[in-house]
Protein backbone atom coordinates (compact mmCIF):
# COMPACT_ATOMS: atom_id res chain seq x y z
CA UNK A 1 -9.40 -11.06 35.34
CA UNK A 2 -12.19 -13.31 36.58
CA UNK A 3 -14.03 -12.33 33.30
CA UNK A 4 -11.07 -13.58 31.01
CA UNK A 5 -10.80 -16.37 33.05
CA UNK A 6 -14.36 -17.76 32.30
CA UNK A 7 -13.78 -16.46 28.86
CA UNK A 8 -10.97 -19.05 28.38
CA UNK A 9 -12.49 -21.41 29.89
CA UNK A 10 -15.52 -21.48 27.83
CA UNK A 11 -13.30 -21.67 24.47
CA UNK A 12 -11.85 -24.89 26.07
CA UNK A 13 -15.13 -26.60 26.72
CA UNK A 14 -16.50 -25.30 23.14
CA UNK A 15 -12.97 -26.89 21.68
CA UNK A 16 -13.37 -30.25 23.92
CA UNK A 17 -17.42 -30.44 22.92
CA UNK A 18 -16.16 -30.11 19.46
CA UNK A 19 -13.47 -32.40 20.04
CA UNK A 20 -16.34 -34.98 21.47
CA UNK A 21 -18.34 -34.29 18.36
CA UNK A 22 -15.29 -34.98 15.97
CA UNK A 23 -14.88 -38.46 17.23
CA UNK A 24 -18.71 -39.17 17.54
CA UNK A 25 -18.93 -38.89 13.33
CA UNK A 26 -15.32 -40.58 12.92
CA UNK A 27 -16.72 -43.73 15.10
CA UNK A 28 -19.96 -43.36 13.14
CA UNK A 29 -17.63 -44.04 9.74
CA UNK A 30 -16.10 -46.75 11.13
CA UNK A 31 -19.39 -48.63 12.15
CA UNK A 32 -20.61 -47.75 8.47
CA UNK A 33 -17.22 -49.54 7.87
CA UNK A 34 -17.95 -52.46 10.52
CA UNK A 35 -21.57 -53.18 9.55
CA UNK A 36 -20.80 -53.16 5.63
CA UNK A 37 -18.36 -55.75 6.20
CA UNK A 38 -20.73 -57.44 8.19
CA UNK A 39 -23.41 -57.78 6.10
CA UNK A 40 -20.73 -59.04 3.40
CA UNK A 41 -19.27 -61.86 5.50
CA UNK A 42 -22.86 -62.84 6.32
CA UNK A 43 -23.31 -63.33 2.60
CA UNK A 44 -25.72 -60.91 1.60
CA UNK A 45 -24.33 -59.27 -1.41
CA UNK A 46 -27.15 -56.24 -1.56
CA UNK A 47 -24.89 -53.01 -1.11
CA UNK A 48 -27.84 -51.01 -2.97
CA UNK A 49 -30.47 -52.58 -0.91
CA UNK A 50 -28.03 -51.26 2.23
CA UNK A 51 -27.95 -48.04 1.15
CA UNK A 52 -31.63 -48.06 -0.11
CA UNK A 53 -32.67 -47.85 3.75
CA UNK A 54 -29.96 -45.11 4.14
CA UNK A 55 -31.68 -42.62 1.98
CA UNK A 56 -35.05 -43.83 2.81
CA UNK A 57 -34.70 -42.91 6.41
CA UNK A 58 -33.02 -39.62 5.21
CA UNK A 59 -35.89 -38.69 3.09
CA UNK A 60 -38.57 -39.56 5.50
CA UNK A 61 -37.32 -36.88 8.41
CA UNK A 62 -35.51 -34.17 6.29
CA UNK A 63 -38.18 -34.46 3.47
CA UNK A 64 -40.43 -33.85 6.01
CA UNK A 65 -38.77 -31.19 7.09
CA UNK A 66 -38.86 -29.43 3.80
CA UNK A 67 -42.09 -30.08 3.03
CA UNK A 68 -42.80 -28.32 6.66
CA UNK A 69 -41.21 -25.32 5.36
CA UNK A 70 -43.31 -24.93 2.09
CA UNK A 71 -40.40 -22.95 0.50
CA UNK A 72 -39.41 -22.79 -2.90
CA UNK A 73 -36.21 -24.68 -4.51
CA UNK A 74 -33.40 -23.12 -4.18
CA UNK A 75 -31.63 -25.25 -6.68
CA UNK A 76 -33.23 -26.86 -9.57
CA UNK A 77 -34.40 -30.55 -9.01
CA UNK A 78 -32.17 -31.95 -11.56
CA UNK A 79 -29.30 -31.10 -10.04
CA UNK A 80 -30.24 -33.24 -7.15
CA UNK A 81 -31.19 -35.92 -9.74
CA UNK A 82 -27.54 -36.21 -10.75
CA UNK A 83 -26.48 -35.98 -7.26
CA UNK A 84 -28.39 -39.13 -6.30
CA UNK A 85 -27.48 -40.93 -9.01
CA UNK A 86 -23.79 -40.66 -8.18
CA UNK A 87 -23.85 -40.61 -4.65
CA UNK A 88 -25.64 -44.02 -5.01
CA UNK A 89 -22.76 -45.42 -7.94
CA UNK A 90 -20.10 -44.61 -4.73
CA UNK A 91 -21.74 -46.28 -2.07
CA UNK A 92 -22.89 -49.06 -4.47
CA UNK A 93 -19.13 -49.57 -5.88
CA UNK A 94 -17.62 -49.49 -1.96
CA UNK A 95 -20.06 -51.57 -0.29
CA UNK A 96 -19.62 -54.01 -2.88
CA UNK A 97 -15.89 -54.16 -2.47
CA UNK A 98 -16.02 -55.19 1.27
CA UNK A 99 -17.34 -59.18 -0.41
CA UNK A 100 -13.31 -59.09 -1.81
CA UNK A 101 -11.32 -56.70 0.15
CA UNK A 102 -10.90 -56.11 3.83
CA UNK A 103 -12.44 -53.39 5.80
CA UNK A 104 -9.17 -51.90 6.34
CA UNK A 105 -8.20 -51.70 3.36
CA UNK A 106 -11.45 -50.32 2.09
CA UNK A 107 -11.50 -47.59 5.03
CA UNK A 108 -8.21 -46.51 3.80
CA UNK A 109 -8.17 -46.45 0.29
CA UNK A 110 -11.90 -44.27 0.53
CA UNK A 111 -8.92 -41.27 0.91
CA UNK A 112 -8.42 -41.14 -2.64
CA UNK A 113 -11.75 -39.02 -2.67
CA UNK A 114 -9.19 -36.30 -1.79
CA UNK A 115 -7.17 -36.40 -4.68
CA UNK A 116 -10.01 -36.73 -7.05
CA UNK A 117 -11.99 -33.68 -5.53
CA UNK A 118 -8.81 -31.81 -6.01
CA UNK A 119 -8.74 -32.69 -9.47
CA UNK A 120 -12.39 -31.91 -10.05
CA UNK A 121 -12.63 -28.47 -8.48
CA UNK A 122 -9.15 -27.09 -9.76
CA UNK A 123 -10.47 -28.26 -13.20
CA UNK A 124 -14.67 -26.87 -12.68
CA UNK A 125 -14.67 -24.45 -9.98
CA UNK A 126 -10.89 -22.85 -10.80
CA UNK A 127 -10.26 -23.69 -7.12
CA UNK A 128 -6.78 -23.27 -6.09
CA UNK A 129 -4.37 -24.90 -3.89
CA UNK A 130 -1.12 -24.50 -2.13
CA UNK A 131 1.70 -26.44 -2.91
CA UNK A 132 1.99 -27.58 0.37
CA UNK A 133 -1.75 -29.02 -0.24
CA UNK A 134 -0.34 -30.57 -3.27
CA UNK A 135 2.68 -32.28 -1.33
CA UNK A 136 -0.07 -33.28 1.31
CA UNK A 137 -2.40 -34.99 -0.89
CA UNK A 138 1.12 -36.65 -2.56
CA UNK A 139 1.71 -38.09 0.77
CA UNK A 140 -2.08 -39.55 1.38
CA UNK A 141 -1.60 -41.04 -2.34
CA UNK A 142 1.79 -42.78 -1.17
CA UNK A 143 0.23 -44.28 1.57
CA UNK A 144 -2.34 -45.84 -0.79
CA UNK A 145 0.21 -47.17 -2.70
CA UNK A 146 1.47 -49.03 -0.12
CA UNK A 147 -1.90 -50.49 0.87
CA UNK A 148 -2.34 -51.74 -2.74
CA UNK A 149 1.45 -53.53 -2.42
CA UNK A 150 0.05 -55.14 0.55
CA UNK A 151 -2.79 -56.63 -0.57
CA UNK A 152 -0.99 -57.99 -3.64
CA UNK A 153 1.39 -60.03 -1.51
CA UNK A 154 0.06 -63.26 -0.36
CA UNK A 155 -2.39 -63.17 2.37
CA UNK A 156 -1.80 -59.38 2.92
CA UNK A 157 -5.31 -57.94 2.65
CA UNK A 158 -7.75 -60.06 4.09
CA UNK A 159 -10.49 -61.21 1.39
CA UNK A 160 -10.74 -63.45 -1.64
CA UNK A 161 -9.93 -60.98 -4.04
CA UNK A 162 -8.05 -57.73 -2.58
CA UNK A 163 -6.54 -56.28 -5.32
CA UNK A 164 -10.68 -56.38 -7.18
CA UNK A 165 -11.63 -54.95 -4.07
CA UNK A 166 -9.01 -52.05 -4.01
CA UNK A 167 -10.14 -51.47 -7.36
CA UNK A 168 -14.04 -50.82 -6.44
CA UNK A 169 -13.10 -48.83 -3.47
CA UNK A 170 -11.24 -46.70 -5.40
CA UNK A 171 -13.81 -46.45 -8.37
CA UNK A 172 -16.32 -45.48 -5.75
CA UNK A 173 -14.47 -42.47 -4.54
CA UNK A 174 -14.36 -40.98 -8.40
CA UNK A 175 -18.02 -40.85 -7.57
CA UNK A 176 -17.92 -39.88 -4.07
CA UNK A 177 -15.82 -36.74 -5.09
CA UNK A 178 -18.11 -35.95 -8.22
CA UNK A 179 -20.55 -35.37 -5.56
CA UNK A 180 -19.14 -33.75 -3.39
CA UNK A 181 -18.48 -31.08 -6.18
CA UNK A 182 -22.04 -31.31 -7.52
CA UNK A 183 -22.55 -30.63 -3.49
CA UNK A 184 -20.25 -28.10 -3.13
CA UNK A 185 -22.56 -26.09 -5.98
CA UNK A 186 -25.43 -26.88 -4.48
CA UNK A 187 -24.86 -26.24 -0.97
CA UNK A 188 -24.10 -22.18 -1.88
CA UNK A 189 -27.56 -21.77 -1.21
CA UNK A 190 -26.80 -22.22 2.37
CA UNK A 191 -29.83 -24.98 2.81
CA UNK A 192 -28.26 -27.97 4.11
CA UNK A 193 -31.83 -29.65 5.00
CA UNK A 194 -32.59 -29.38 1.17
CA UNK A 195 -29.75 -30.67 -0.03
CA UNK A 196 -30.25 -33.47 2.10
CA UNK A 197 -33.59 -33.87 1.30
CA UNK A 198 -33.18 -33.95 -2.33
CA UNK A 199 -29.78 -35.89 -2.24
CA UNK A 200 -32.02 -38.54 -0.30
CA UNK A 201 -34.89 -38.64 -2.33
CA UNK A 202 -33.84 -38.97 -5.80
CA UNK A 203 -30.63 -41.24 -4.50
CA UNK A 204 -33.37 -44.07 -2.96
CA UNK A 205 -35.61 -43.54 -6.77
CA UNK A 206 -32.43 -44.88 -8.25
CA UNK A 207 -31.57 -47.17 -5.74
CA UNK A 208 -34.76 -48.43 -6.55
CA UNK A 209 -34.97 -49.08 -10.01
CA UNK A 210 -31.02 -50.53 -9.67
CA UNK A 211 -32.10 -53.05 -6.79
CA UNK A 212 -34.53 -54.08 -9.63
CA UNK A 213 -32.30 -55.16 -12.11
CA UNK A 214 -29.26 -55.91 -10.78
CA UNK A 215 -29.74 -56.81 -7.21
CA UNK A 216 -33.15 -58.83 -7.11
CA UNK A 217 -31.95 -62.12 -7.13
CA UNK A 218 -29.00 -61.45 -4.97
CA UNK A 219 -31.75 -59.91 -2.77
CA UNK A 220 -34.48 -62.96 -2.65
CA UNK A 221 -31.74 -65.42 -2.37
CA UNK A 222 -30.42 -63.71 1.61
CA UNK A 223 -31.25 -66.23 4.17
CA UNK A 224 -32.61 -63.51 6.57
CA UNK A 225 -31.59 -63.89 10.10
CA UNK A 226 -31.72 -61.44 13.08
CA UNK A 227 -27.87 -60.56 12.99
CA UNK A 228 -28.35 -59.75 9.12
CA UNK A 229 -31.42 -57.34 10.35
CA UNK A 230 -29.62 -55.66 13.11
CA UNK A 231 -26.89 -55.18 10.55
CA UNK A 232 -28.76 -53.55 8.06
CA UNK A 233 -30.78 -51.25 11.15
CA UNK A 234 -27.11 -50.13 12.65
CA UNK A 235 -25.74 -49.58 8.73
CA UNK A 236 -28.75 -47.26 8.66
CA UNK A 237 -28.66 -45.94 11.89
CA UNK A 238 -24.85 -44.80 11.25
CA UNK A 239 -25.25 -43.43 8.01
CA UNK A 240 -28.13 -41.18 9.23
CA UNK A 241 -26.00 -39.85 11.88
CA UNK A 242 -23.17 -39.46 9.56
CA UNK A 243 -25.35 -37.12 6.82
CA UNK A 244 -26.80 -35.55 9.86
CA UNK A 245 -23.53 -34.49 12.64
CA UNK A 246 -21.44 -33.49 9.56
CA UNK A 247 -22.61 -30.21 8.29
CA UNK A 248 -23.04 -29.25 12.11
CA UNK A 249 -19.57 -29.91 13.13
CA UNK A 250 -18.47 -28.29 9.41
CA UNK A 251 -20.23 -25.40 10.56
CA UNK A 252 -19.19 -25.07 13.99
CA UNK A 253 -15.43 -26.09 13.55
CA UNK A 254 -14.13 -25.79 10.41
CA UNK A 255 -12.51 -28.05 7.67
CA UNK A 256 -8.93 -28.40 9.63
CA UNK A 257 -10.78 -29.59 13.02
CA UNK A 258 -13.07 -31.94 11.21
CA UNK A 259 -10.78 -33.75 8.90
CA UNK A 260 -7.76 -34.05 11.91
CA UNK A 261 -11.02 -35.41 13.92
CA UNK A 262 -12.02 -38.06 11.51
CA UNK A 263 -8.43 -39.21 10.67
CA UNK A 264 -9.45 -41.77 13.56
CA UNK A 265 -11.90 -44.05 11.86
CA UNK A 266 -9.11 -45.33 10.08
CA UNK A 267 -7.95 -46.72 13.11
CA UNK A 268 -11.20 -47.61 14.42
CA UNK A 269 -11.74 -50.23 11.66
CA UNK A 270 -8.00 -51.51 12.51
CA UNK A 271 -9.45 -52.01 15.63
CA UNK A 272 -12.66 -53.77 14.80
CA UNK A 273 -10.61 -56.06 12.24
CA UNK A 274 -8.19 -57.21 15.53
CA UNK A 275 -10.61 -57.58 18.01
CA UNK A 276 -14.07 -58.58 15.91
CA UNK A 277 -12.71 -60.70 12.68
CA UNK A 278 -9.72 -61.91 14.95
CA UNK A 279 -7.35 -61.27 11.71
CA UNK A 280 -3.81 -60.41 11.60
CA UNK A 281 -2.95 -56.62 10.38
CA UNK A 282 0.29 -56.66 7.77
CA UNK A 283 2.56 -53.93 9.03
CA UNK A 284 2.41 -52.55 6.28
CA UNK A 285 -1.09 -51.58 7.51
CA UNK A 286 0.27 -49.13 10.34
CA UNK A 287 2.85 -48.15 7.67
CA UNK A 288 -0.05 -46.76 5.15
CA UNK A 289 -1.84 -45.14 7.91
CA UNK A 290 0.98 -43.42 9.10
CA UNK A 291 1.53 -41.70 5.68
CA UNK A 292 -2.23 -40.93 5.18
CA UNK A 293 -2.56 -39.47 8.70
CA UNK A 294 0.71 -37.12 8.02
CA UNK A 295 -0.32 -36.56 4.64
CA UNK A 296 -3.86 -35.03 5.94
CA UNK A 297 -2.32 -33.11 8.63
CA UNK A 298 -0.05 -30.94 6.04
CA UNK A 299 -3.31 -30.70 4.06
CA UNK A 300 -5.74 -29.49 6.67
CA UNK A 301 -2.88 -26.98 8.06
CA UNK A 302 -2.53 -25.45 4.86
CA UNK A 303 -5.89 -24.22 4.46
CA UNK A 304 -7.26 -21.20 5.03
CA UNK A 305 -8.55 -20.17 8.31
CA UNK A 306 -12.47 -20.18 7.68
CA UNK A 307 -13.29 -18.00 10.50
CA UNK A 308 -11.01 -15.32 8.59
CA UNK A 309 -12.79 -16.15 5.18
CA UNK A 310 -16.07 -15.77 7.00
CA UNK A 311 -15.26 -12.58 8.38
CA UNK A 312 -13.99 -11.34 4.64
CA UNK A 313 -16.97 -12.66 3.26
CA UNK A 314 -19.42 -10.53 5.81
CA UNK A 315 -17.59 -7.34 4.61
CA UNK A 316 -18.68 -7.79 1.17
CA UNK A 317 -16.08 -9.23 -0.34
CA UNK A 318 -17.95 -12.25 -2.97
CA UNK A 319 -14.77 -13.80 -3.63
CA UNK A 320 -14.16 -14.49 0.19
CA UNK A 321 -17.64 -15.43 0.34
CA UNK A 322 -17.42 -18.25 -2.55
CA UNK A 323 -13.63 -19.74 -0.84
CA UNK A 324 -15.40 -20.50 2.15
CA UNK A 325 -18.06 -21.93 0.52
CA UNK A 326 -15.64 -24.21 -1.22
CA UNK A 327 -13.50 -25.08 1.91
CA UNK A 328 -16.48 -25.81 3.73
CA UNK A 329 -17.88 -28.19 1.01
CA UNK A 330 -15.15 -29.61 0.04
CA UNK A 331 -14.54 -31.57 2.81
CA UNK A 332 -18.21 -32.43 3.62
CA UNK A 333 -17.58 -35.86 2.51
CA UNK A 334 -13.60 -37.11 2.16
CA UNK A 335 -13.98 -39.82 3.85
CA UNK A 336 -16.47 -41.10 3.77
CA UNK A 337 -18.96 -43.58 3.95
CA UNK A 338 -20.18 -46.05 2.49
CA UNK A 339 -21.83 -44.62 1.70
């Protein structure tokens, strides 16, 4: 009795740690989210000199990490190569949308990484989903729809030009999901630190050579002030955390957990836009969130249990084996940031 009793116990504390975790990388989006926006209304329009210290910081600790380990690739460099190149394309193409759009609406509208990852793996990897995943993702897209009608009516959005900003935000998450599916190959290798590693380096080569022809002038023409600095430093800060806590929590709880967990930064950036910008929040706001909260729910309780899949995959079935792999991965990076 006793020994049940600690037994339960034990599963709540895992669940409440994991619980703790969960928030910890959905309040790391939202600062991603806070600081971007920051940096923007501070007039510094360098969104590939943001992400630039991103992946350097990345590449410094987790390339030295690899380099440590004095192990072979497991996956060919170029594959990282294109990786970078379109993780940096999505964080360039969201960042810049927070100088038009506001950070609600660009926290928001990052969802429609779902739908395209659907797309992308039913049509590459022959993944397939339920219907009720289907009527899920519907949902989410519904409550983008209404986020766009918002920002078309007068004053609805925040920003000088919403509806351009909607636009970029959602252009960005066509190459947010393309990586995530070059990721999702990648990562069957089980290495996370290389992926990382790789990701990192080749994404701050190109952010490189971009900064140098589209971004120099922007860049030598920022008046440089400590609240611009500090920006940048927490932008970087958050986005190291973010690449770092996810696969952990992936790992420990499981797609459904993770993605009910970060539903939240959604309203952390309402939050920050009442309390920080001291702007008004359309209704239609609480509206939109309402259907992309329900929307994820139906289509994080529809998948498959990956604790069963794992436990298929261990008794030698490959097919088992390569699901999980494609649950786990694709939802490494929904949401995400801004990155």
């Amino acid at each position: 009795m006793n020994f049940s009793r600690r037994g339960k116990n034990k599963d709540m504390w895992r669940l409440v740690f994991l619980l703790f975790l969960g928030q910890v990388v959905s309040f790391v989006m939202a600062l991603m989210s806070f600081t971007s926006s920051l940096i923007a209304s501070l007039g510094a329009d360098t969104p590939l000199t943001l992400s630039f210290f991103s992946y350097s910081a990345l590449t410094l600790v987790y390339g030295g990490i690899l380099i440590y380990r004095r192990q072979k690739l497991l996956v060919p460099w170029y594959w990282y190569l294109l990786l970078g190149f379109v993780d940096v394309q999505g964080n360039y193409l969201v960042n810049k949308a927070y100088q038009y759009s506001s950070i609600t609406s660009v926290t928001i509208l990052d969802c429609w990484t779902i739908a395209w990852v659907i797309i992308l793996t039913w049509t590459f990897l022959d993944t397939r989903y339920s219907p009720w995943q289907f009527f899920g993702a519907a949902v989410c897209v519904s409550g983008l729809v209404v986020v766009l009608l918002s920002d078309a009516a007068v004053g609805g959005g925040g920003g000088s030009r919403p509806i351009l900003g909607d636009i970029l935000v959602i252009a960005g998450t066509v190459f947010f999901a393309l990586s995530n599916v070059g990721e999702e190959f990648c990562v069957k290798k089980k290495d996370r630190v290389e992926v990382v590693a790789l990701l990192s380096l080749f994404a701050m080569l190109v952010s490189i050579g971009e900064i140098a022809v589209m971004e120099r002038k922007s860049l030598e023409s920022v008046k440089w002030s400590a609240e611009i600095i500090l920006a940048f430093f927490g932008y970087a800060v958050a986005s190291f955390a973010f690449y770092s806590v996810v696969p952990f929590v992936m790992k420990m709880s499981g797609a459904t957990l993770f993605n009910l967990s970060i539903l939240t930064s959604d309203m952390w950036a309402v939050v920050i836009r009442i309390f920080f910008y001291k702007q008004q929040v359309d209704w239609l706001y609480y509206l939109a969130f309402a259907l992309v909260f329900v929307g994820l729910i139906i289509y994080s309780k529809s998948e498959k249990n990956p604790a069963a899949a794992a436990a298929a995959a261990e008794d030698g079935d490959p097919n088992s084996q390569c699901r999980l792999l494609d649950e786990e991965t694709t939802d490494f990076r929904n949401q995400a940031v801004s990155s």
